[in-house]
Protein backbone atom coordinates (compact mmCIF):
# COMPACT_ATOMS: atom_id res chain seq x y z
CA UNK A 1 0.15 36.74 58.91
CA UNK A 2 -3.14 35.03 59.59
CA UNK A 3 -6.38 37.11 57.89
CA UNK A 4 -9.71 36.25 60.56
CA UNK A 5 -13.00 36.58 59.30
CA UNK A 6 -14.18 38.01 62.40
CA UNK A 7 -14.69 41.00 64.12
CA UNK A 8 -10.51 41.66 65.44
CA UNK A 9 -11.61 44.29 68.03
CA UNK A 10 -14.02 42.18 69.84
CA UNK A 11 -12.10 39.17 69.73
CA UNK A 12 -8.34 40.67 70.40
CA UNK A 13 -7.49 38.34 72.81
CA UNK A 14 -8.76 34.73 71.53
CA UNK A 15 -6.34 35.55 68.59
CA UNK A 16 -3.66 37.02 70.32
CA UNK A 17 -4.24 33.73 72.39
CA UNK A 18 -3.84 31.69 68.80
CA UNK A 19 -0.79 33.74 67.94
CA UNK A 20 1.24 33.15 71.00
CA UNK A 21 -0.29 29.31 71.02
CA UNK A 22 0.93 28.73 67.35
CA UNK A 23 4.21 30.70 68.19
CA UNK A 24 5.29 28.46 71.07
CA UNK A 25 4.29 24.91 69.29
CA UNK A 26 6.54 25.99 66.16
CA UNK A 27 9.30 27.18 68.35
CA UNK A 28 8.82 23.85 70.58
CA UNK A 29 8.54 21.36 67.60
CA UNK A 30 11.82 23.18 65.99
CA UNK A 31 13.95 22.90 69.41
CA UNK A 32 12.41 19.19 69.65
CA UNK A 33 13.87 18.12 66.13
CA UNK A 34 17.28 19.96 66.71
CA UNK A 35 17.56 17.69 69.94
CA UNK A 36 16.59 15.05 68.92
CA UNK A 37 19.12 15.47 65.25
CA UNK A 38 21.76 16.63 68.21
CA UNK A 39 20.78 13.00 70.74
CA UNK A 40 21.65 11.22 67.09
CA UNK A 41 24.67 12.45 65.98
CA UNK A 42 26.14 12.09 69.89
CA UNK A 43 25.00 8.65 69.68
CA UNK A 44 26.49 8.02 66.34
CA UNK A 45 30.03 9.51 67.43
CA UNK A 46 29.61 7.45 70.47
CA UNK A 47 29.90 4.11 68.64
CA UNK A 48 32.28 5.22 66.31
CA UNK A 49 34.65 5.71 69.86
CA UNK A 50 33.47 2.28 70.56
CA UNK A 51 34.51 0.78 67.52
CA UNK A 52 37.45 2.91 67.49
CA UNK A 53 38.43 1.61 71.51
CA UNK A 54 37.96 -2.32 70.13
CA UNK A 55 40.04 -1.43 67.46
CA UNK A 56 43.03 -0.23 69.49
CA UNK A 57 42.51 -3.04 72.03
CA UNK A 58 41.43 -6.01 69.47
CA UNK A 59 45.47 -6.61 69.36
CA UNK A 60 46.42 -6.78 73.41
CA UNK A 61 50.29 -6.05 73.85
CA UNK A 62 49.97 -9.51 75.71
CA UNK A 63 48.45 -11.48 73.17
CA UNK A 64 51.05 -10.04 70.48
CA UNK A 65 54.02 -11.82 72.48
CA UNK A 66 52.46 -14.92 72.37
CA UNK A 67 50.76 -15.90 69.32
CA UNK A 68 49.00 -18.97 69.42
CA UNK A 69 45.98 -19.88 67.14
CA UNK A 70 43.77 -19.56 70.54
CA UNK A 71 45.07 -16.21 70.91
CA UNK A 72 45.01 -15.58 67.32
CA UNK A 73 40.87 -16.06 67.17
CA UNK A 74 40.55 -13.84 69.57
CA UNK A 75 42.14 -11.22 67.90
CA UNK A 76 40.29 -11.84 64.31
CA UNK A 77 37.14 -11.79 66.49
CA UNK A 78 37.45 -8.87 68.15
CA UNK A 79 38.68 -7.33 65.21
CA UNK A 80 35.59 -8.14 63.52
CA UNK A 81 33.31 -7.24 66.15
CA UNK A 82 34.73 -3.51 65.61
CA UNK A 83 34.35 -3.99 62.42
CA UNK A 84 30.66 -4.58 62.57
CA UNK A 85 30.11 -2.09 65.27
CA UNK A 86 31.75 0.36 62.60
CA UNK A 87 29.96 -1.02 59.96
CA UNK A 88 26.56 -0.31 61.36
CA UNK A 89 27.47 3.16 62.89
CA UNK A 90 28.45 4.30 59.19
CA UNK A 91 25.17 2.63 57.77
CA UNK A 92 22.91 4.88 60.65
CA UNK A 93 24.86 7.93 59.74
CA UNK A 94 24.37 7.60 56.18
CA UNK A 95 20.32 7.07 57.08
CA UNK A 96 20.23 9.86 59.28
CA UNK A 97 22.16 11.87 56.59
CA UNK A 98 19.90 10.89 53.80
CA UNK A 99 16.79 12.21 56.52
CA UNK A 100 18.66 15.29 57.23
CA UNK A 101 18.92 15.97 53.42
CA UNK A 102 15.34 15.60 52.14
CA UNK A 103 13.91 17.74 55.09
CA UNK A 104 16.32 20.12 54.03
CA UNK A 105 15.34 20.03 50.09
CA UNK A 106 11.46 20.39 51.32
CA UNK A 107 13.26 23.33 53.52
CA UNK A 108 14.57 24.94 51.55
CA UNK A 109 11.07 24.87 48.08
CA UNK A 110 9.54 26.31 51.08
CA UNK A 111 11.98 28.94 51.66
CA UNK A 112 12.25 29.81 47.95
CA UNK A 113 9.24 29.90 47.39
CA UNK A 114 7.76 31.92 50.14
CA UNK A 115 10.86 34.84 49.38
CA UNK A 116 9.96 34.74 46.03
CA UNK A 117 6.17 35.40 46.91
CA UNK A 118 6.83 37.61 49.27
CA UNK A 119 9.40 40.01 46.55
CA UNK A 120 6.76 39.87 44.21
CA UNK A 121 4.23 41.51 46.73
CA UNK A 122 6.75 44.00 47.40
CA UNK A 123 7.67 44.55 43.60
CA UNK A 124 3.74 44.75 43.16
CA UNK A 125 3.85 47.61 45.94
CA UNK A 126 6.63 49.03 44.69
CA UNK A 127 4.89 49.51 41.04
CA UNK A 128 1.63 51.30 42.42
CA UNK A 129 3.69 53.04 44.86
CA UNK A 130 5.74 54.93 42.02
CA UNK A 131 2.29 54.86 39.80
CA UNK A 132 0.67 57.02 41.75
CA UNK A 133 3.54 59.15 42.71
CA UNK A 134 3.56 59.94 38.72
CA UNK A 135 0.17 60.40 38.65
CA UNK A 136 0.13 63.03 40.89
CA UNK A 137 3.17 64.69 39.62
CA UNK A 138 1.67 64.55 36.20
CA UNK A 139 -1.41 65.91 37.43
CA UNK A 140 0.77 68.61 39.48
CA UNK A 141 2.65 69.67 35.83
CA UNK A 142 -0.57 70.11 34.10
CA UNK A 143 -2.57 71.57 36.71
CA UNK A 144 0.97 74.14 36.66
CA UNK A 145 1.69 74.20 33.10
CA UNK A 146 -1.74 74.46 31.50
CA UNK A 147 -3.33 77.71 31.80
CA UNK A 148 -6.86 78.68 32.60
């Protein structure tokens, strides 16, 4: 909740203007980052099925039957090119993982700390809530109990 230092009657709609502006670039900019996280780990999967495809077909059923050292490069090399395909698709994943995890960590301080604010407030309520419910039922007793 945002406190203005203004009059809130006159200017109503300027900050119900701010609210729903500030509302719809934080529910943009979260919807952005989960697309784009989504775009990333489709592209990441997508060259692991690459890798996975040269793989399989680095060793042709043709090639197999008739192994000569010609035929016998072009398996190593296509075995290696998976390889490095592979190779850098576990290297992004482990970057976009190590991302993922310190926005998370700054996530979730905020998180913890803004509950814990937040049940302290309502602790803080809480305690002058039942304060002056005792107050007034001591000063209910006495007022009752002490005569005049």
């Amino acid at each position: 909740m945002v406190e203005y230092f203004i009059d809130q009657e006159k200017y109503f709609y300027l900050i119900l203007l701010h609210f729903y502006a500030i509302t719809y670039i934080g529910v943009f900019a979260i919807l952005a980052i989960g697309t784009l996280l989504l775009t990333y780990l489709q592209y990441i999967c997508g060259i692991f099925k690459i890798a996975g495809y040269r793989i399989e077909h680095a060793i042709n059923i043709n090639i197999r039957q008739n192994i000569t050292p010609k035929n016998e490069i072009l398996m190593n090399e296509g075995i290696i090119c998976a390889i490095d395909i592979h190779r850098q698709a576990m290297k992004l994943s482990k970057h976009l993982m190590s991302i993922f995890e310190i926005m998370m960590f700054c996530l979730i301080i905020v998180d913890v700390s803004c509950l814990t604010l937040n049940l302290f407030q309502v602790s803080f309520l809480f305690r002058i809530l039942i304060c002056e419910n005792a107050c007034k039922c001591c000063s209910e007793i006495m007022y009752i109990t002490n005569p005049v």
